[in-house]
Protein backbone atom coordinates (compact mmCIF):
# COMPACT_ATOMS: atom_id res chain seq x y z
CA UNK A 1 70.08 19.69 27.69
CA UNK A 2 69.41 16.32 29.28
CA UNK A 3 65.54 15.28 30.78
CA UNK A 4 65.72 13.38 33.80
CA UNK A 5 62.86 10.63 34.16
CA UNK A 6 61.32 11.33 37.93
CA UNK A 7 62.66 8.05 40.43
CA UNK A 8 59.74 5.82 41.58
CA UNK A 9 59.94 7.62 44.66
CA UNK A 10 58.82 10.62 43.02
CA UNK A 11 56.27 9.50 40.36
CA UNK A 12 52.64 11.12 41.16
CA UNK A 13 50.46 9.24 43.17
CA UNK A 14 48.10 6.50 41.06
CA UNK A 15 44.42 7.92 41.02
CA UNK A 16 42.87 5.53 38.94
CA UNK A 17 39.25 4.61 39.96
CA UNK A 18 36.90 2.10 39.47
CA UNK A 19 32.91 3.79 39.07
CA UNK A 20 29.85 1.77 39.22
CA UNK A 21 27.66 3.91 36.59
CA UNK A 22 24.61 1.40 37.09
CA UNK A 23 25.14 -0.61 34.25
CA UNK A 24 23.36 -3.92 34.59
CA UNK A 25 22.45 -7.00 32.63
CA UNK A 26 18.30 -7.11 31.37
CA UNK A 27 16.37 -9.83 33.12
CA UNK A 28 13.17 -9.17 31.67
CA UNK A 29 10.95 -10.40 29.17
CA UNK A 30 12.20 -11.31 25.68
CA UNK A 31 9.65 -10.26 23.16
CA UNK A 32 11.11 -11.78 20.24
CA UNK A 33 10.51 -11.83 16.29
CA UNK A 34 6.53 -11.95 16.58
CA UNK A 35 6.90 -8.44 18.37
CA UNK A 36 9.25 -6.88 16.16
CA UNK A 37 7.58 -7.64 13.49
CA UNK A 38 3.85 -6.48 14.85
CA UNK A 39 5.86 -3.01 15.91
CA UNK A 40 7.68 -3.10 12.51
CA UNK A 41 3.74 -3.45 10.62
CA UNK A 42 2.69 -0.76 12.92
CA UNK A 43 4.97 2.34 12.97
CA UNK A 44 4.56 1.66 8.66
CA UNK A 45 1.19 1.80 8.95
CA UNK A 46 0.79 5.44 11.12
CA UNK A 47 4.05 6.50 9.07
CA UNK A 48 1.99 5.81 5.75
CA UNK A 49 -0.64 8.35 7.40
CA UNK A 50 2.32 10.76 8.57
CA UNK A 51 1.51 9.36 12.43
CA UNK A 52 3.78 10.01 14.67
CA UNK A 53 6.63 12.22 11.81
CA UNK A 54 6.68 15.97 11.36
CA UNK A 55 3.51 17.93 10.75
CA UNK A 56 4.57 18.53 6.98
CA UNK A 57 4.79 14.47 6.17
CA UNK A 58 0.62 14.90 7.11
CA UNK A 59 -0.36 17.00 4.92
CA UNK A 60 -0.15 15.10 1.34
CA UNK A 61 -1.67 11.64 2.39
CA UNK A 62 -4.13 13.09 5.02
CA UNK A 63 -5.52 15.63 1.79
CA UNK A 64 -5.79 12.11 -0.68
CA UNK A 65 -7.79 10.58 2.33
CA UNK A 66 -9.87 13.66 2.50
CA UNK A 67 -10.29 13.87 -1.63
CA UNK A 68 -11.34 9.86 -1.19
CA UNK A 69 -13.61 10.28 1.23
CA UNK A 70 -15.99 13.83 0.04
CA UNK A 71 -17.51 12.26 -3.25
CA UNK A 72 -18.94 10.21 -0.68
CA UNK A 73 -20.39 12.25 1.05
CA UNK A 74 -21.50 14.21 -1.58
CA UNK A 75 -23.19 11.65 -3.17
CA UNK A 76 -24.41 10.67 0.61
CA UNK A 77 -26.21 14.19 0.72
CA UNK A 78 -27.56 13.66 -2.50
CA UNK A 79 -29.29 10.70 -1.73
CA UNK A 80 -30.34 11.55 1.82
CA UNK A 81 -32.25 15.18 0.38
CA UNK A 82 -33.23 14.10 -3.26
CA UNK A 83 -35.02 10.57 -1.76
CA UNK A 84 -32.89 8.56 -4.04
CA UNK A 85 -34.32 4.63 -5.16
CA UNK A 86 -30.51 3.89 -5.15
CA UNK A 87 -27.20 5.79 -4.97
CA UNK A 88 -25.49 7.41 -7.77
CA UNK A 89 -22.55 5.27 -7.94
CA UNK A 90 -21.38 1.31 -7.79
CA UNK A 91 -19.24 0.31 -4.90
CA UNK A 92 -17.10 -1.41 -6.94
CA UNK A 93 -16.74 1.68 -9.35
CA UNK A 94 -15.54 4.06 -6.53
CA UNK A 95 -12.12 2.87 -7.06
CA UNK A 96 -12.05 2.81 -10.76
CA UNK A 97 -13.15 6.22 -10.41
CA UNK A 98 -10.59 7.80 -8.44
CA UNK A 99 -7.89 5.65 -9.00
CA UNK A 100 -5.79 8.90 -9.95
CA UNK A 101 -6.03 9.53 -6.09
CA UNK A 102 -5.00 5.80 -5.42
CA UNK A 103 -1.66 5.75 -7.36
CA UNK A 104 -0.63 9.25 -6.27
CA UNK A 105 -1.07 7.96 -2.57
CA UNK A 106 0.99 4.60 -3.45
CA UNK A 107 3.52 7.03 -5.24
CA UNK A 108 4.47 8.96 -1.98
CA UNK A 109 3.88 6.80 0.43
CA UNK A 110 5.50 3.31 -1.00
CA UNK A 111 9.07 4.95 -1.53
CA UNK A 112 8.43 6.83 2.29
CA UNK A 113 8.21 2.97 3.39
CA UNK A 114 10.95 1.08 2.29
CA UNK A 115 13.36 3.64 -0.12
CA UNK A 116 14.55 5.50 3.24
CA UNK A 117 15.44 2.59 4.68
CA UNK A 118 18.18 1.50 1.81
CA UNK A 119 18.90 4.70 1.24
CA UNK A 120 20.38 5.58 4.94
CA UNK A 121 21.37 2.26 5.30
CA UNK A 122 18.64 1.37 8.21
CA UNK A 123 17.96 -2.47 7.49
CA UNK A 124 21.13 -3.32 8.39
CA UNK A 125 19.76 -2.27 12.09
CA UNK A 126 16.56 -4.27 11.52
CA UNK A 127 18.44 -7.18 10.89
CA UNK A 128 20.87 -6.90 13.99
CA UNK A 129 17.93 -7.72 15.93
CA UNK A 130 15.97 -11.05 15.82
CA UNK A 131 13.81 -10.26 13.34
CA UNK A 132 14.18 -11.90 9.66
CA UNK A 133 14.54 -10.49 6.06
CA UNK A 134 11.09 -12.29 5.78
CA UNK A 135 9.48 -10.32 8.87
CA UNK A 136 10.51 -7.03 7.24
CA UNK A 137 8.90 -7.46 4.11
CA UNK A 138 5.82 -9.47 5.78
CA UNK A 139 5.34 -6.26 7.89
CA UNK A 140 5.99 -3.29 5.45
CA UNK A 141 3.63 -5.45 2.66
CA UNK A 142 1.25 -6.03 5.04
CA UNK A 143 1.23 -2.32 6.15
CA UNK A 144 0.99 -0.91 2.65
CA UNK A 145 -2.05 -3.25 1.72
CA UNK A 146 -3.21 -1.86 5.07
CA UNK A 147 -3.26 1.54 4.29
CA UNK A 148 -4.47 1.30 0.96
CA UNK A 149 -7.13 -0.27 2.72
CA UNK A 150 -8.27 2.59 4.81
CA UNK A 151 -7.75 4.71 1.82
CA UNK A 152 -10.44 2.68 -0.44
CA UNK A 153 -12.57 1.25 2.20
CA UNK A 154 -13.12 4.39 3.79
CA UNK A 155 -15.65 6.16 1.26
CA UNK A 156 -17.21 2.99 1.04
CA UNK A 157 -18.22 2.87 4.33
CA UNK A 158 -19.72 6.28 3.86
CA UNK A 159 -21.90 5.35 0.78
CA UNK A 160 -22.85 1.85 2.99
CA UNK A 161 -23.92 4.38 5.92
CA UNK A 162 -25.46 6.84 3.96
CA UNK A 163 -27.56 4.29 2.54
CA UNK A 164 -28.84 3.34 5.51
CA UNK A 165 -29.56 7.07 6.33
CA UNK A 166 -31.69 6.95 2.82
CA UNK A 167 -33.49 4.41 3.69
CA UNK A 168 -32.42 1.74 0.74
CA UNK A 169 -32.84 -1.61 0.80
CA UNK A 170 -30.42 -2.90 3.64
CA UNK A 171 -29.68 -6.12 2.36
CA UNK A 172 -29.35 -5.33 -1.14
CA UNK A 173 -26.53 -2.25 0.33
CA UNK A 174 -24.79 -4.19 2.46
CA UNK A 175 -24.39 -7.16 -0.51
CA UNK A 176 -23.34 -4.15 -2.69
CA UNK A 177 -20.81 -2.80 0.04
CA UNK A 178 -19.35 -6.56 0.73
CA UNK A 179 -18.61 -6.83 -2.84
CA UNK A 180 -17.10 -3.48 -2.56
CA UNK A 181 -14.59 -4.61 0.14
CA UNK A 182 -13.80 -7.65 -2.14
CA UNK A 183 -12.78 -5.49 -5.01
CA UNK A 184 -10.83 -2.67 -2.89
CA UNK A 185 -9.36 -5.85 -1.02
CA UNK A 186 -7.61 -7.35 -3.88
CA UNK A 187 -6.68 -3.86 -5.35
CA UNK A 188 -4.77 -2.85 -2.09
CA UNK A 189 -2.88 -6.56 -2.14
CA UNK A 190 -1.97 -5.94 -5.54
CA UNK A 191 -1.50 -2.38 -5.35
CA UNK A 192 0.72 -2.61 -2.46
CA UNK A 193 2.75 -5.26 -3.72
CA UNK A 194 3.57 -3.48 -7.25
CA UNK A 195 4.33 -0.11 -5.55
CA UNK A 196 6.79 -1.85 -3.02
CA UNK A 197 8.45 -3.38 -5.46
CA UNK A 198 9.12 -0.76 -7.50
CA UNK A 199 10.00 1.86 -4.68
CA UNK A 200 12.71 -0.98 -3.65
CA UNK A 201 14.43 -1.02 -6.65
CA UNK A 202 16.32 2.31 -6.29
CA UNK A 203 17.11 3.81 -2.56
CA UNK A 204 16.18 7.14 -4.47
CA UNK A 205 12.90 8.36 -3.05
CA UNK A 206 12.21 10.52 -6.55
CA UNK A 207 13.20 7.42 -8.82
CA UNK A 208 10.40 5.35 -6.60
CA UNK A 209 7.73 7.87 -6.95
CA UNK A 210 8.05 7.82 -10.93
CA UNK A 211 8.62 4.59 -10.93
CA UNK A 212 5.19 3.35 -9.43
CA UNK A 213 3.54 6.24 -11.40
CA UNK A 214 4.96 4.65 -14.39
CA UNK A 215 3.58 1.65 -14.10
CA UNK A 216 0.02 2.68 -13.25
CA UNK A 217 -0.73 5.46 -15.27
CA UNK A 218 1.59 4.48 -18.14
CA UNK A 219 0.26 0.87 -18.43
CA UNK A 220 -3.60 2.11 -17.55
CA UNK A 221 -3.37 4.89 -20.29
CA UNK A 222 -1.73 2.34 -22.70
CA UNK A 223 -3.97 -0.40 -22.28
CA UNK A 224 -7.25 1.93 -22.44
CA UNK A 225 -5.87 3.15 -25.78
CA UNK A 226 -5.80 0.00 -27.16
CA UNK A 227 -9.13 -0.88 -25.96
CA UNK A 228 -10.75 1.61 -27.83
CA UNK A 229 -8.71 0.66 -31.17
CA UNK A 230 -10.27 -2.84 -30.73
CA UNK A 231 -13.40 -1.28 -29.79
CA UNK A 232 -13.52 0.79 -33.05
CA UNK A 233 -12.54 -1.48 -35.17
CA UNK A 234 -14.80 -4.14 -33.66
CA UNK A 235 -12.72 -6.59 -32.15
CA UNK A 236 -14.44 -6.93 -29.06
CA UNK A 237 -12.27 -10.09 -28.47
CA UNK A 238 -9.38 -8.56 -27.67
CA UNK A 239 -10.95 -6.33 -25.29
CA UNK A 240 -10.59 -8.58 -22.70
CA UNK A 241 -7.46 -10.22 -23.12
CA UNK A 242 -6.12 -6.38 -23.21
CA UNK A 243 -7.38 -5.97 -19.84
CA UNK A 244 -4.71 -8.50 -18.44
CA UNK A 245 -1.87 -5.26 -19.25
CA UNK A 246 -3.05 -3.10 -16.40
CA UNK A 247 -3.39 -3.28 -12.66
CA UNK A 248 -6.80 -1.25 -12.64
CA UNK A 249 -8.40 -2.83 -15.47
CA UNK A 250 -7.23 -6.44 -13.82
CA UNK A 251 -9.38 -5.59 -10.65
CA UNK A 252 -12.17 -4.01 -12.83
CA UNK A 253 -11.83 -7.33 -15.70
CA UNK A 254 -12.42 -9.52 -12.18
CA UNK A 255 -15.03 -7.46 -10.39
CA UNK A 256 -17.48 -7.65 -13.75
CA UNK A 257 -16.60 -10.93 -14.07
CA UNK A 258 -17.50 -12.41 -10.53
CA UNK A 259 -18.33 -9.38 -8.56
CA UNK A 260 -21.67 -8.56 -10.80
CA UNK A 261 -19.89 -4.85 -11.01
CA UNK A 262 -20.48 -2.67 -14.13
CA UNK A 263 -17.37 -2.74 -16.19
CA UNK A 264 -15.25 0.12 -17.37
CA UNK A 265 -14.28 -1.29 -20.35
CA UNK A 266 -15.51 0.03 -23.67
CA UNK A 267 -18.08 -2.53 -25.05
CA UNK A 268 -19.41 -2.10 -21.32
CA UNK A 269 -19.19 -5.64 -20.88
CA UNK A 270 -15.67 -7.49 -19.42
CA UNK A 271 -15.03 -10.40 -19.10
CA UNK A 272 -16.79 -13.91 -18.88
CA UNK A 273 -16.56 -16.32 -16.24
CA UNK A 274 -13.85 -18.19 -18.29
CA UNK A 275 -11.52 -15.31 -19.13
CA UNK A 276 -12.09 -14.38 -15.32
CA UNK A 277 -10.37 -17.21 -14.24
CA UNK A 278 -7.57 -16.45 -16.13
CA UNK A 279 -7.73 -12.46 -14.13
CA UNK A 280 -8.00 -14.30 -10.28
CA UNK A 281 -5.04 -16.11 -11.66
CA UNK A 282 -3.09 -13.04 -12.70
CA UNK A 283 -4.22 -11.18 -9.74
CA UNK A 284 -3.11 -13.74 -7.58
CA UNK A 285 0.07 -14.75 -9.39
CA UNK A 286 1.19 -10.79 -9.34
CA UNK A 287 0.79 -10.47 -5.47
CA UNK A 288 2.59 -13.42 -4.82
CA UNK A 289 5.20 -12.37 -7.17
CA UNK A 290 5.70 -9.00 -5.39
CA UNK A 291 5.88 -10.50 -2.30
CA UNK A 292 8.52 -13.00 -3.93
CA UNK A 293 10.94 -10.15 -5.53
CA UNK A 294 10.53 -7.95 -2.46
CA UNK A 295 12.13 -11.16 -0.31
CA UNK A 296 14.51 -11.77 -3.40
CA UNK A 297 15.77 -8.28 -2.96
CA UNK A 298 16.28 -8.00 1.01
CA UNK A 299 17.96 -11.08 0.47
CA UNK A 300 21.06 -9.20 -0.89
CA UNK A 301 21.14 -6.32 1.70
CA UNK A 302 23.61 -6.88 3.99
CA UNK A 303 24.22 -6.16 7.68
């Protein structure tokens, strides 16, 4: 059976047509990379918090903040009802105290910042827009140092308050508390840089979190055991070149050693002035490299 193709004459009538949906070029302002990268530093910074994602993502860093911040007070109370001469703590020891707290924070909240974002395949959409492989890790760095920042500075704040309340000496405190900011300073650059780093290695949020957990308990808990073996056997010499293995004990080696902070170590005395030289230089030298592997890295993610 044969199909007859319809004759011009017959073919249905054309209905295409043309609709103006309101589509229309932008004319505005063009914000460029300085923007980006400001908005970039600032949704990591409330996302390191759990600002502005789901209730649940709240709960874990806004219970570490909490856990920082009520020795404070505590000790705050103390002072204020017992009529303390001084409070019961050093704020440069805070830290050093409750650095569990700190790398348990850095553990979630570093792989939450950058692991996601290799892992769903997200920079490539960062990069589509003007903003550089250099802005990216500028911003997220600077945002993690940031809230590490709030974390440690926080409490201190407190005690410098509370001393006021308690009537101490208010220069003396507020020396104290600027040497405090110092310390937690350089601990949040370094901090931030190390847990970065090592949440950026692997798109694998879990991988991340053991990862930076690794490398500050591990090396902490390995370089305080050999501490004590020179401090037993009384090589008190090695103490302080041991103290070069460890983020924490870097800060605490440079906060005895220039800060006038109590040390942690276990002849109770750190470093000198001349070994400390050699800790600003490690300090300084392991931030920069962070920052340097973290641009390294970006480098080979692709659009």
């Amino acid at each position: 059976m044969s199909t007859q193709l319809p004759r011009p004459s017959q073919a249905a009538p054309d209905t295409t047509q043309i609709h103006n949906i309101g589509y229309r070029s932008y004319d505005g302002p063009r914000l460029g990379r300085a923007y980006a990268r400001r908005s970039l530093f600032s949704q990591s910074l409330r996302g390191a918090y759990g600002l502005g994602r789901s209730a649940k993502s709240k709960v874990l860093p806004m219970l570490l903040f909490a856990v920082m911040c009520v020795p404070a007070l505590i000790i705050v109370a103390v002072a204020v009802v017992a009529k303390q001469s001084k409070l019961s703590i050093e704020y440069t020891e805070y830290a050093i105290y409750l650095q569990v707290v700190i790398s348990i924070y850095l553990a979630s909240q570093a792989p939450q910042s950058v692991s996601r974002d290799l892992r769903f395949r997200s920079v490539s959409l960062y990069f589509s827009r003007p903003i550089e492989r250099s802005d990216y890790v500028l911003a997220k760095f600077g945002a993690m140092a940031s809230a590490l920042f709030v974390l440690t500075a926080s409490p201190l704040l407190i005690l410098w308050i509370g001393s006021l309340l308690a009537k101490l000496d208010f220069a003396e405190q507020t020396k104290m508390f600027g040497q405090g900011l110092v310390s937690v300073t350089l601990l949040s650059l370094l901090f931030g840089g190390i847990g970065l780093v090592m949440a950026a290695l692997t798109p694998r949020r879990g991988f991340g979190v053991a990862a930076v957990i690794a490398v500050l308990t591990v090396s902490y808990g390995a370089v305080s055991t050999l501490m004590g073996i020179a401090y037993v056997t009384e090589n008190q010499d090695a103490i302080q070149w041991l103290g070069l293995f460890s983020p924490m004990t870097l800060i605490d080696g440079l906060q005895t050693a220039f800060l006038g902070a109590p040390s942690a170590f276990p002849d109770g005395g750190g470093p000198g002035a001349g070994v400390g030289v050699v800790y600003v230089l490690v300090v300084l030298a392991l931030i920069a490299g962070s920052y340097g592997i973290l641009m390294r890295r970006y480098r080979k993610v692709g659009l």
